[in-house]
N, C-alpha and C. Protein backbone atom coordinates (compact mmCIF):
# COMPACT_ATOMS: atom_id res chain seq x y z
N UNK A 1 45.14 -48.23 15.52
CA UNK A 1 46.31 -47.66 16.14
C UNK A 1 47.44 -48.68 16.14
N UNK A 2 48.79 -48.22 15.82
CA UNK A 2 49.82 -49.22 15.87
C UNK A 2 50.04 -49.31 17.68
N UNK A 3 50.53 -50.50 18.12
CA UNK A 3 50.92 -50.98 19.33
C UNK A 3 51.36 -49.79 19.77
N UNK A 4 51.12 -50.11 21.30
CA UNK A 4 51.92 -49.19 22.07
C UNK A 4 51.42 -47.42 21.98
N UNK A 5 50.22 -47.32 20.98
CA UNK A 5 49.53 -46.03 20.53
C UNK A 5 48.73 -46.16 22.12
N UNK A 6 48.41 -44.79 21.97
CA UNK A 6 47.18 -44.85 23.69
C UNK A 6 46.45 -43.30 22.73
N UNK A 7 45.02 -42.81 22.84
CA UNK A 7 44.15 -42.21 22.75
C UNK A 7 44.97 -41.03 23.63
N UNK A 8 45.39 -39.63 23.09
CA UNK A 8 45.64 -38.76 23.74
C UNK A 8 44.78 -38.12 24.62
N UNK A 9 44.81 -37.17 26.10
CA UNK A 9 43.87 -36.95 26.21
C UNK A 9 43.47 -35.53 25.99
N UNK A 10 44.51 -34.40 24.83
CA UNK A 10 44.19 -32.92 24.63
C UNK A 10 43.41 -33.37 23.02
N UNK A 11 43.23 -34.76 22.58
CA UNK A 11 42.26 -34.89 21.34
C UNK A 11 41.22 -35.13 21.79
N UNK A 12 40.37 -35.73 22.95
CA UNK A 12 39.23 -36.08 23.23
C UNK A 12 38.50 -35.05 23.25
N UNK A 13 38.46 -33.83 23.44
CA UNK A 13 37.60 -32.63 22.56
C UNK A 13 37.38 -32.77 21.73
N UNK A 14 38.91 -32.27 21.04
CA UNK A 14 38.63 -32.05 19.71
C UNK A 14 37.89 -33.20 18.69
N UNK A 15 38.24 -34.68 18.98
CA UNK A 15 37.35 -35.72 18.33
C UNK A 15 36.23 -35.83 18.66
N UNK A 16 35.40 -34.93 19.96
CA UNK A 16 34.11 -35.59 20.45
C UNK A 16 33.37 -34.70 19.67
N UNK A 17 33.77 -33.29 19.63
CA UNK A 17 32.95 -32.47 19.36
C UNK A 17 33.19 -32.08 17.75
N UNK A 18 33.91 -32.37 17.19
CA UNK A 18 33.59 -32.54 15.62
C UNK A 18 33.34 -33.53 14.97
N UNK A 19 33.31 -34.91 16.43
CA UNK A 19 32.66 -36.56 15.36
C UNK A 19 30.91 -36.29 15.57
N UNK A 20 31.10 -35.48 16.67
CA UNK A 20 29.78 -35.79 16.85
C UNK A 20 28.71 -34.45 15.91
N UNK A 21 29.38 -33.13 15.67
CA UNK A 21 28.72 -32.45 14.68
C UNK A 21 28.92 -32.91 13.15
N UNK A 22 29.93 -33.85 12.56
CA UNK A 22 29.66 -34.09 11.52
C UNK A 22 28.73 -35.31 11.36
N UNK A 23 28.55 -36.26 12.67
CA UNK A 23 28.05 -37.77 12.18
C UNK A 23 26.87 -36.89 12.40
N UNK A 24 26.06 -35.76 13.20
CA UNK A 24 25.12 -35.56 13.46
C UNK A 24 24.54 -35.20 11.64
N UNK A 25 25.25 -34.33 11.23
CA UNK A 25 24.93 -33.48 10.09
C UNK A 25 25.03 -34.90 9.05
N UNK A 26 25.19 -35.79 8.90
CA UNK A 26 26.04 -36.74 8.53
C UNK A 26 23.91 -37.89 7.99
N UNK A 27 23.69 -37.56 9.10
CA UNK A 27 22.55 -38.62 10.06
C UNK A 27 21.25 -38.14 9.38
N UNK A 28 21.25 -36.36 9.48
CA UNK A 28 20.65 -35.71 9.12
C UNK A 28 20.23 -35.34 7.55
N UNK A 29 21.23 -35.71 6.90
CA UNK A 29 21.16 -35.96 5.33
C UNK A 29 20.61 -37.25 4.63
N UNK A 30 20.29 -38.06 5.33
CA UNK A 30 19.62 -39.31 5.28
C UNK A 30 18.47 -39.36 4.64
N UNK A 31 17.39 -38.10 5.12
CA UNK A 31 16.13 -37.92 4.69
C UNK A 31 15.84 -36.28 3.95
N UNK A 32 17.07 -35.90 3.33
CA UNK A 32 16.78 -34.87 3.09
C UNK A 32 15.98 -34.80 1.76
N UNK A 33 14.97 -34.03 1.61
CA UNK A 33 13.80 -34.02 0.66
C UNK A 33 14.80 -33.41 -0.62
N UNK A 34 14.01 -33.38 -2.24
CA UNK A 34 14.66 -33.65 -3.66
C UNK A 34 15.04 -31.62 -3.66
N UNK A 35 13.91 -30.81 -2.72
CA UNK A 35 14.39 -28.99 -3.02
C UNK A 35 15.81 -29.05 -2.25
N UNK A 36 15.80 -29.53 -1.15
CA UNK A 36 17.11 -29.73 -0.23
C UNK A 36 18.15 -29.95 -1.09
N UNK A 37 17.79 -31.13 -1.43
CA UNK A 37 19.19 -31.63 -2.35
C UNK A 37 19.51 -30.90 -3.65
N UNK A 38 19.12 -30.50 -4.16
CA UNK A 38 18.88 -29.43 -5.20
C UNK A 38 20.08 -28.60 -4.96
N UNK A 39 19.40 -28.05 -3.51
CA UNK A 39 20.32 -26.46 -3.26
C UNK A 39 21.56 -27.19 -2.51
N UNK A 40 21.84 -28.15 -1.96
CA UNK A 40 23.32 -28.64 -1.35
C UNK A 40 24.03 -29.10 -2.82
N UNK A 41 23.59 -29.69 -3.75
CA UNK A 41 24.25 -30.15 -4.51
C UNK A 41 24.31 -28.86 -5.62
N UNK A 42 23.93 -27.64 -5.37
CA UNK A 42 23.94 -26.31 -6.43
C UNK A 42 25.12 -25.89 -5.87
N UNK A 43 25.18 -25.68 -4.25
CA UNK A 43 26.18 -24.85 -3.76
C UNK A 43 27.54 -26.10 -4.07
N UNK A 44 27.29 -26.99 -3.62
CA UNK A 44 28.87 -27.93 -4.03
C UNK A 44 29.36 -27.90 -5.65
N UNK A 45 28.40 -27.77 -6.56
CA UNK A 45 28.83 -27.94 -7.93
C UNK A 45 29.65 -26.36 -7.74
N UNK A 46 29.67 -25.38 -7.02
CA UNK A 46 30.12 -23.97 -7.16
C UNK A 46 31.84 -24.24 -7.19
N UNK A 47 31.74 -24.88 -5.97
CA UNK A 47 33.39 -25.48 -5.68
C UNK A 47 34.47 -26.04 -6.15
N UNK A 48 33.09 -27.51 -6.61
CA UNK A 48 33.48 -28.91 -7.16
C UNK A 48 32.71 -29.07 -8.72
N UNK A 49 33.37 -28.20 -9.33
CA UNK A 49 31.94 -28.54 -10.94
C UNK A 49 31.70 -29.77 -11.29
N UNK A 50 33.24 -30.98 -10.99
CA UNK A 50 32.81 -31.99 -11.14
C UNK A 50 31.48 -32.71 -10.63
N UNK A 51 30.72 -32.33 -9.35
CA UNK A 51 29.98 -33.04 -9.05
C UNK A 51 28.75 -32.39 -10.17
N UNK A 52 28.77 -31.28 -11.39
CA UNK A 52 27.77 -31.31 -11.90
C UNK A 52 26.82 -32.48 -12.87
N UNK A 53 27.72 -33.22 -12.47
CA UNK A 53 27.11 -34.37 -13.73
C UNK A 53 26.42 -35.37 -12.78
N UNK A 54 26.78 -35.47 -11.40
CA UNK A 54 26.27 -36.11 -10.62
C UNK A 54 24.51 -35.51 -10.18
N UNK A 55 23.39 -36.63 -10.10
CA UNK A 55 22.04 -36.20 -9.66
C UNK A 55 22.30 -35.18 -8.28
N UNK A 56 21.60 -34.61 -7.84
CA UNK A 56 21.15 -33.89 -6.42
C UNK A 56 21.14 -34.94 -5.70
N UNK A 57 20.21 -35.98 -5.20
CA UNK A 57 19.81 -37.03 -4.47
C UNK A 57 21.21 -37.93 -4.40
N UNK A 58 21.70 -38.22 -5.44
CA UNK A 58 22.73 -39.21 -5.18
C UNK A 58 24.12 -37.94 -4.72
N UNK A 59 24.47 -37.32 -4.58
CA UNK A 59 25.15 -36.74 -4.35
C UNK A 59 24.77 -36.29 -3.01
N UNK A 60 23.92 -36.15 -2.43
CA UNK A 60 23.35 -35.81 -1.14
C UNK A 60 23.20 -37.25 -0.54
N UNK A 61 23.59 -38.40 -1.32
CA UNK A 61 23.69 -39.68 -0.25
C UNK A 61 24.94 -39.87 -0.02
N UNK A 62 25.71 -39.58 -1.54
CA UNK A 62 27.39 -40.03 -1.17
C UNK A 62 27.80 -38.92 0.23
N UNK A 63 27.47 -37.56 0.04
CA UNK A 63 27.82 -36.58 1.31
C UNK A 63 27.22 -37.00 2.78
N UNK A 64 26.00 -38.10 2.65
CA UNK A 64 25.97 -38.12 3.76
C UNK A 64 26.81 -39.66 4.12
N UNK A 65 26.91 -40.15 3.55
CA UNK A 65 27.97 -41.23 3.93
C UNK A 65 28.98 -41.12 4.42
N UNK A 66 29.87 -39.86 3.25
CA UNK A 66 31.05 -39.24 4.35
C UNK A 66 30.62 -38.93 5.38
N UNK A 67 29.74 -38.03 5.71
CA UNK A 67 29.98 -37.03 6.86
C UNK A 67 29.52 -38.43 7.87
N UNK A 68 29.10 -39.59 7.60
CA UNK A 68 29.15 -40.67 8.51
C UNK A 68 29.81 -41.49 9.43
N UNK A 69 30.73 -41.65 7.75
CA UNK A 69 31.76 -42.45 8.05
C UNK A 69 32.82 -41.47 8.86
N UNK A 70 32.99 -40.21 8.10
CA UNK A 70 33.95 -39.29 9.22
C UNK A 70 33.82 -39.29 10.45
N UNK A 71 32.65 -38.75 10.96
CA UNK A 71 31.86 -38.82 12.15
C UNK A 71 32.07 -39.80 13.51
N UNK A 72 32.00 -40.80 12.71
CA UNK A 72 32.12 -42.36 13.21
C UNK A 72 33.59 -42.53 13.90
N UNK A 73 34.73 -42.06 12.35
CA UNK A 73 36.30 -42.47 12.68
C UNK A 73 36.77 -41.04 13.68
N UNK A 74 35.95 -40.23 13.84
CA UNK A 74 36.47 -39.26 14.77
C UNK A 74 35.87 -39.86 15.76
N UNK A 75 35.24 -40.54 16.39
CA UNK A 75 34.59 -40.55 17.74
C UNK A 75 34.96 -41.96 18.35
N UNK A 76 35.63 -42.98 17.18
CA UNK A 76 36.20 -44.20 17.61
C UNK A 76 37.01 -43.79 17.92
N UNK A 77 38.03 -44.32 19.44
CA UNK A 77 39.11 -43.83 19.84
C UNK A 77 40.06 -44.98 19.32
N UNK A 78 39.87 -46.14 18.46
CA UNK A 78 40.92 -47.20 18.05
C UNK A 78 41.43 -46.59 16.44
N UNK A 79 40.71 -45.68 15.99
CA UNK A 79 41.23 -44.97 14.48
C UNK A 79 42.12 -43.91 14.95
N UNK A 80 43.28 -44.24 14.32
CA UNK A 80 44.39 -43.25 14.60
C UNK A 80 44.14 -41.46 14.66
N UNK A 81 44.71 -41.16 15.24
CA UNK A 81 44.26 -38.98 15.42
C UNK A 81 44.74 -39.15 13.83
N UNK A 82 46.06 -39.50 13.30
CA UNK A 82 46.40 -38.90 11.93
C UNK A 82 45.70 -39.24 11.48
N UNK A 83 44.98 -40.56 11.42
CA UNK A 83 44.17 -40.57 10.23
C UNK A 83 42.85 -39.92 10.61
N UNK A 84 42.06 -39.79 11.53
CA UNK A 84 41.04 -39.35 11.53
C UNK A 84 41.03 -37.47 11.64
N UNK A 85 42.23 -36.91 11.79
CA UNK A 85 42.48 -35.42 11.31
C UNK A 85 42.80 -35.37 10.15
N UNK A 86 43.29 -36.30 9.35
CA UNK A 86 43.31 -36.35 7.90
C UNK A 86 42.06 -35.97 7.33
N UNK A 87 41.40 -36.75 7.45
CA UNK A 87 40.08 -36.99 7.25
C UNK A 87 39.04 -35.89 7.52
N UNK A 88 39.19 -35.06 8.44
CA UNK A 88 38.70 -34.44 9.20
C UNK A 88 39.27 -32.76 8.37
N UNK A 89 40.66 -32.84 8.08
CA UNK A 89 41.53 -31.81 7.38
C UNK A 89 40.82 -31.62 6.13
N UNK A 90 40.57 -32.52 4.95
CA UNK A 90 40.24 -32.36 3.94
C UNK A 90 38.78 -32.46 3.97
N UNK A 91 37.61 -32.63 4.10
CA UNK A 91 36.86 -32.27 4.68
C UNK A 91 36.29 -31.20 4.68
N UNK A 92 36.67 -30.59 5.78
CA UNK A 92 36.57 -29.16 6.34
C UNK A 92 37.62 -28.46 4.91
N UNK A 93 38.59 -28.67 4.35
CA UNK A 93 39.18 -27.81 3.26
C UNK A 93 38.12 -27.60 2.63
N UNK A 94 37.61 -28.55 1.68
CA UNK A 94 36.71 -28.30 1.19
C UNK A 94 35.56 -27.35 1.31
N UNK A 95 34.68 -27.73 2.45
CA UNK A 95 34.08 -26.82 3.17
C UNK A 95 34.48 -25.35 2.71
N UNK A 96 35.66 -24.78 3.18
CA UNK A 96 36.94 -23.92 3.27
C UNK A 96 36.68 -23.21 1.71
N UNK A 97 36.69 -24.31 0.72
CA UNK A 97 37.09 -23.77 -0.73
C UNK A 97 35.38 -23.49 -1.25
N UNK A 98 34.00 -24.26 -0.48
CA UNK A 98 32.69 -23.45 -1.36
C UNK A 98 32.54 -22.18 -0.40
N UNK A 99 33.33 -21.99 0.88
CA UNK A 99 32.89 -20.46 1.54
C UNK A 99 34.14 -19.51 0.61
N UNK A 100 35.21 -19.82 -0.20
CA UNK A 100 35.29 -18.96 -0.82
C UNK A 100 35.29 -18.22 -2.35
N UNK A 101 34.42 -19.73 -2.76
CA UNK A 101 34.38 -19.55 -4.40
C UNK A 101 32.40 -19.68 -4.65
N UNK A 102 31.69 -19.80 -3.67
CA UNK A 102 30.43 -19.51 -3.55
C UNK A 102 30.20 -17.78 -3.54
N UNK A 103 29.48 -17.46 -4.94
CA UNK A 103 28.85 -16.27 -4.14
C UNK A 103 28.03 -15.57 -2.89
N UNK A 104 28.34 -14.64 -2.43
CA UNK A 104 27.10 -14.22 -1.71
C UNK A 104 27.73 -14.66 0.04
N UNK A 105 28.76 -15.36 -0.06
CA UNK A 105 29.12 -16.01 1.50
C UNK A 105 30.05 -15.38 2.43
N UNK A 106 30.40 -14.36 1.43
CA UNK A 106 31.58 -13.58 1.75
C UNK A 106 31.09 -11.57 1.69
N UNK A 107 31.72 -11.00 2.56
CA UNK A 107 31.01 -9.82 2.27
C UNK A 107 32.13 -8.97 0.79
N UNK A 108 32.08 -8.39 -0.09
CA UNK A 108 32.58 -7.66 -1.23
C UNK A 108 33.55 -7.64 -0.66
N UNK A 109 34.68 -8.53 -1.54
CA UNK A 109 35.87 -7.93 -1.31
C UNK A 109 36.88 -8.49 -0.12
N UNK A 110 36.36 -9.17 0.27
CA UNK A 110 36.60 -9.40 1.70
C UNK A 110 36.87 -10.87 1.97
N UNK A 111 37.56 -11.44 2.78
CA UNK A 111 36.91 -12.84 3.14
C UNK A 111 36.27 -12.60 4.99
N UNK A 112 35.60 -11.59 5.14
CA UNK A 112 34.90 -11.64 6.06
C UNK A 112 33.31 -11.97 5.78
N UNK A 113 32.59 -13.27 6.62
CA UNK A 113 31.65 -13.71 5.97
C UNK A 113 30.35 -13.15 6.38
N UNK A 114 29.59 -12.85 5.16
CA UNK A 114 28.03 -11.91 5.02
C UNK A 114 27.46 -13.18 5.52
N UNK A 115 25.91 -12.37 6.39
CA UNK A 115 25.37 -13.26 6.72
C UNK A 115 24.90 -14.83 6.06
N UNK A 116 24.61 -14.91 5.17
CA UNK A 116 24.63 -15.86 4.72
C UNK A 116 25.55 -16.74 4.81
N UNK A 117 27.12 -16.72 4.78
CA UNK A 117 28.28 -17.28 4.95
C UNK A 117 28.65 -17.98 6.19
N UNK A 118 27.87 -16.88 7.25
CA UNK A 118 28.31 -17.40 8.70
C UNK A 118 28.17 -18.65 8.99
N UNK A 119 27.45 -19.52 8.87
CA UNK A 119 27.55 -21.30 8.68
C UNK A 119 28.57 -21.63 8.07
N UNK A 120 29.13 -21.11 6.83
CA UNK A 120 29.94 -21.99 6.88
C UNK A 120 31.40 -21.66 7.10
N UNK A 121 30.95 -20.50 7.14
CA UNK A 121 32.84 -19.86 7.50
C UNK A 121 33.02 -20.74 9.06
N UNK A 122 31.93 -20.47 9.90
CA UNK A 122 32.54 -21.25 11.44
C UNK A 122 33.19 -22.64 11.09
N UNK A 123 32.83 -23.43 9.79
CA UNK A 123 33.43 -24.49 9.62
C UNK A 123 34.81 -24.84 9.43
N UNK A 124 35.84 -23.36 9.85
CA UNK A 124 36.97 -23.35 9.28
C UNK A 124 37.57 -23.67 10.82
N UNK A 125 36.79 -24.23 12.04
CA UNK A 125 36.98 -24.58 13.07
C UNK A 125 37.15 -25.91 12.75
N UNK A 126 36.69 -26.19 12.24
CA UNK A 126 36.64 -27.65 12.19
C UNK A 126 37.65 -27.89 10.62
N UNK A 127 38.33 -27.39 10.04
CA UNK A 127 39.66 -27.40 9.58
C UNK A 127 40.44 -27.50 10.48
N UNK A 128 40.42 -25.77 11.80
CA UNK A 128 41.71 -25.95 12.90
C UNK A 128 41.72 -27.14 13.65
N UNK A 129 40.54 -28.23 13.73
CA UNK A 129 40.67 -29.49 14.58
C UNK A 129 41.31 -30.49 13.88
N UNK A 130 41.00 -30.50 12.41
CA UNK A 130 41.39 -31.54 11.75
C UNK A 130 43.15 -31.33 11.92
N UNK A 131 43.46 -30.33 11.01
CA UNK A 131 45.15 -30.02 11.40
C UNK A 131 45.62 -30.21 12.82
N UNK A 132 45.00 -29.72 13.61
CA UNK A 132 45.58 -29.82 15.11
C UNK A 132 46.06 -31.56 15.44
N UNK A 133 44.57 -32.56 15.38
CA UNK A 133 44.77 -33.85 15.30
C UNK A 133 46.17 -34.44 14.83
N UNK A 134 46.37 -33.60 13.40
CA UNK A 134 46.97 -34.48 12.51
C UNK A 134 48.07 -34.03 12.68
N UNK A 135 48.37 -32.97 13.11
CA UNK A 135 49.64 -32.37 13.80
C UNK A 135 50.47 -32.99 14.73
N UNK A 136 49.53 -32.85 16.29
CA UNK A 136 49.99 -33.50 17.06
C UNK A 136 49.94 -34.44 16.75
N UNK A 137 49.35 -35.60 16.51
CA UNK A 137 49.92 -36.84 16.42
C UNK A 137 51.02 -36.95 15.96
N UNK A 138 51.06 -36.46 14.34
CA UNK A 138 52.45 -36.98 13.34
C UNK A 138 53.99 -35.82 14.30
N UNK A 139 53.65 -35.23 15.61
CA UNK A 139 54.39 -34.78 16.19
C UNK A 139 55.01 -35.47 17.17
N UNK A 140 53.65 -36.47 17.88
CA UNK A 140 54.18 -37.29 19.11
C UNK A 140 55.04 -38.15 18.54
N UNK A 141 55.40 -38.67 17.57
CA UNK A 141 55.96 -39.77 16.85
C UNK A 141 57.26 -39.17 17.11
């Protein structure tokens, strides 16, 4: 934080409760077995084709690193809101872009999400936190 910054207190929600579901999910990818990684790194190549050249396993370590390191800079209150809603913004976009270029997540036609989807469409909450962060802050300025 530059001088004279102070930890708002309408972000301490919003940073507790999305540092602490991504470092959780983040924590949780640590030991995820080679079928696991398989199907996380099937559904991300849907999004991101670039990651097709990348293994399952190593691609399921770099994701859990982010969702670590994110995790981490949302729940430190000395990492700036912009930067850690930055962070937090793109992220969750992502997220955002395999619930709508994944088959099957969405019901026909629609961007209302079929069961299958419902995981990750709620993740578009955690887009509205990232923007909100990065909002207000680059607002208080």
């Amino acid at each position: 934080m530059r001088e004279g910054e102070t930890l708002k207190l309408w972000q301490v929600p919003l940073r507790l409760a999305s540092g602490a579901f991504v470092l959780d999910q983040g924590l949780a990818k640590r030991t995820v077995e080679e079928e696991r990684a398989k199907g996380l790194h099937g559904m991300a190549t849907t999004a991101v084709p670039q990651f097709e050249s990348m293994e399952p396993k190593r691609f399921v370590d770099l994701l859990s690193t982010s969702e670590i390191a994110l995790g981490s800079a949302l729940l430190l209150p000395f990492v700036p809101a912009w930067l850690a809603g930055a962070g937090l913004t793109a992220f969750a976009a992502n997220l955002m872009r395999l619930y709508l270029k994944a088959p099957g997540l969405r019901q026909e036609g629609s961007l209302r999400p079929s069961e299958r989807g419902m995981g990750i469409a709620k993740d578009s909450w955690l887009l509205a936190m990232g923007v909100a962060l990065l909002i207000g802050d680059l607002s208080d300025r």
